[in-house]
Protein backbone atom coordinates (compact mmCIF):
# COMPACT_ATOMS: atom_id res chain seq x y z
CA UNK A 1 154.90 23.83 47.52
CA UNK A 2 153.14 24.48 44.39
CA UNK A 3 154.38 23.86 40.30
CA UNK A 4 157.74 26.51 39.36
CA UNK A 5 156.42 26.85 36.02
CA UNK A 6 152.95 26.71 34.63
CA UNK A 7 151.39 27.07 31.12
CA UNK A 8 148.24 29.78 30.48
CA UNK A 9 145.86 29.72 27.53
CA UNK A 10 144.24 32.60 26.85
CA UNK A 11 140.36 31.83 26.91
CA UNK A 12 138.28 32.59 23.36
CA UNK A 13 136.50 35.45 25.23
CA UNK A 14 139.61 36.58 27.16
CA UNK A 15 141.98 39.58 26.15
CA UNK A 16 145.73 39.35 26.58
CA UNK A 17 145.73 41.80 29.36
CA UNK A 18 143.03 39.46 31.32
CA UNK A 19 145.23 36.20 31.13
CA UNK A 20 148.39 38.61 32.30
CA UNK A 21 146.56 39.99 35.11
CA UNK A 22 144.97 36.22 35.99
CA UNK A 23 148.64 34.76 35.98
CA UNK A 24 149.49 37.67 38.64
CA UNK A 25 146.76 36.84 40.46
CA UNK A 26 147.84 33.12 41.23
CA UNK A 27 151.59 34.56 42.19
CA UNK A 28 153.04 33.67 38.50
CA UNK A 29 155.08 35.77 36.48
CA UNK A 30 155.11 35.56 32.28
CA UNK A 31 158.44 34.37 31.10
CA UNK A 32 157.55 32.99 27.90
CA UNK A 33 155.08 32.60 25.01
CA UNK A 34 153.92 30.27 22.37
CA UNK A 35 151.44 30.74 19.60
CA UNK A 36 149.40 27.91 17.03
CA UNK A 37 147.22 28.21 14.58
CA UNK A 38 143.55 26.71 15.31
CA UNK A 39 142.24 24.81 12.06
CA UNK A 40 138.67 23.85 10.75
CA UNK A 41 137.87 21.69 7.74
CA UNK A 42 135.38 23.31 5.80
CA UNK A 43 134.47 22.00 2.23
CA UNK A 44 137.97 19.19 2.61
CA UNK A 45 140.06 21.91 3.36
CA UNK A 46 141.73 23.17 6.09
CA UNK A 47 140.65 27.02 7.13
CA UNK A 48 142.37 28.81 10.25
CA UNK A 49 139.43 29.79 12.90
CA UNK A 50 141.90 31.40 15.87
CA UNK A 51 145.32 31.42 16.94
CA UNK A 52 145.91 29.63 20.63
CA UNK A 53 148.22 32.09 22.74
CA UNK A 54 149.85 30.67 25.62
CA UNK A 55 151.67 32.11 28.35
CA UNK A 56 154.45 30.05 30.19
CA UNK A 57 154.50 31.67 34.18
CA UNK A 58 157.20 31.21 36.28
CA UNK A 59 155.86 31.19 40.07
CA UNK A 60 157.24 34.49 41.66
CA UNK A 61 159.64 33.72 44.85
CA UNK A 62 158.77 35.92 48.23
């Protein structure tokens, strides 16, 4: 029996809609979501590149 719960990150050249579809895919079911900030220091200072998206799936039950 596999994990219950497992965390996605959406890829840099992914969409939303492409992680969703990947997480139904592998039988897992979004029940959750967490975003952060990606930062690069540039000239001593701290400049946001991307934000990380992550997906939390709960594995669906047959």
């Amino acid at each position: 029996m596999g994990k219950k719960t497992v965390w996605y990150e959406i890829q840099e050249t992914e969409t939303i809609e492409a992680c969703l579809e990947r997480m139904r895919q592998e039988g897992y079911m979004p029940v959750g979501r967490r975003e952060e900030p990606l930062f690069e220091m540039q000239n001593g200072e701290p400049v946001p590149v991307r934000q990380l998206i992550q997906f939390k799936g709960l594995k669906i039950e047959e």
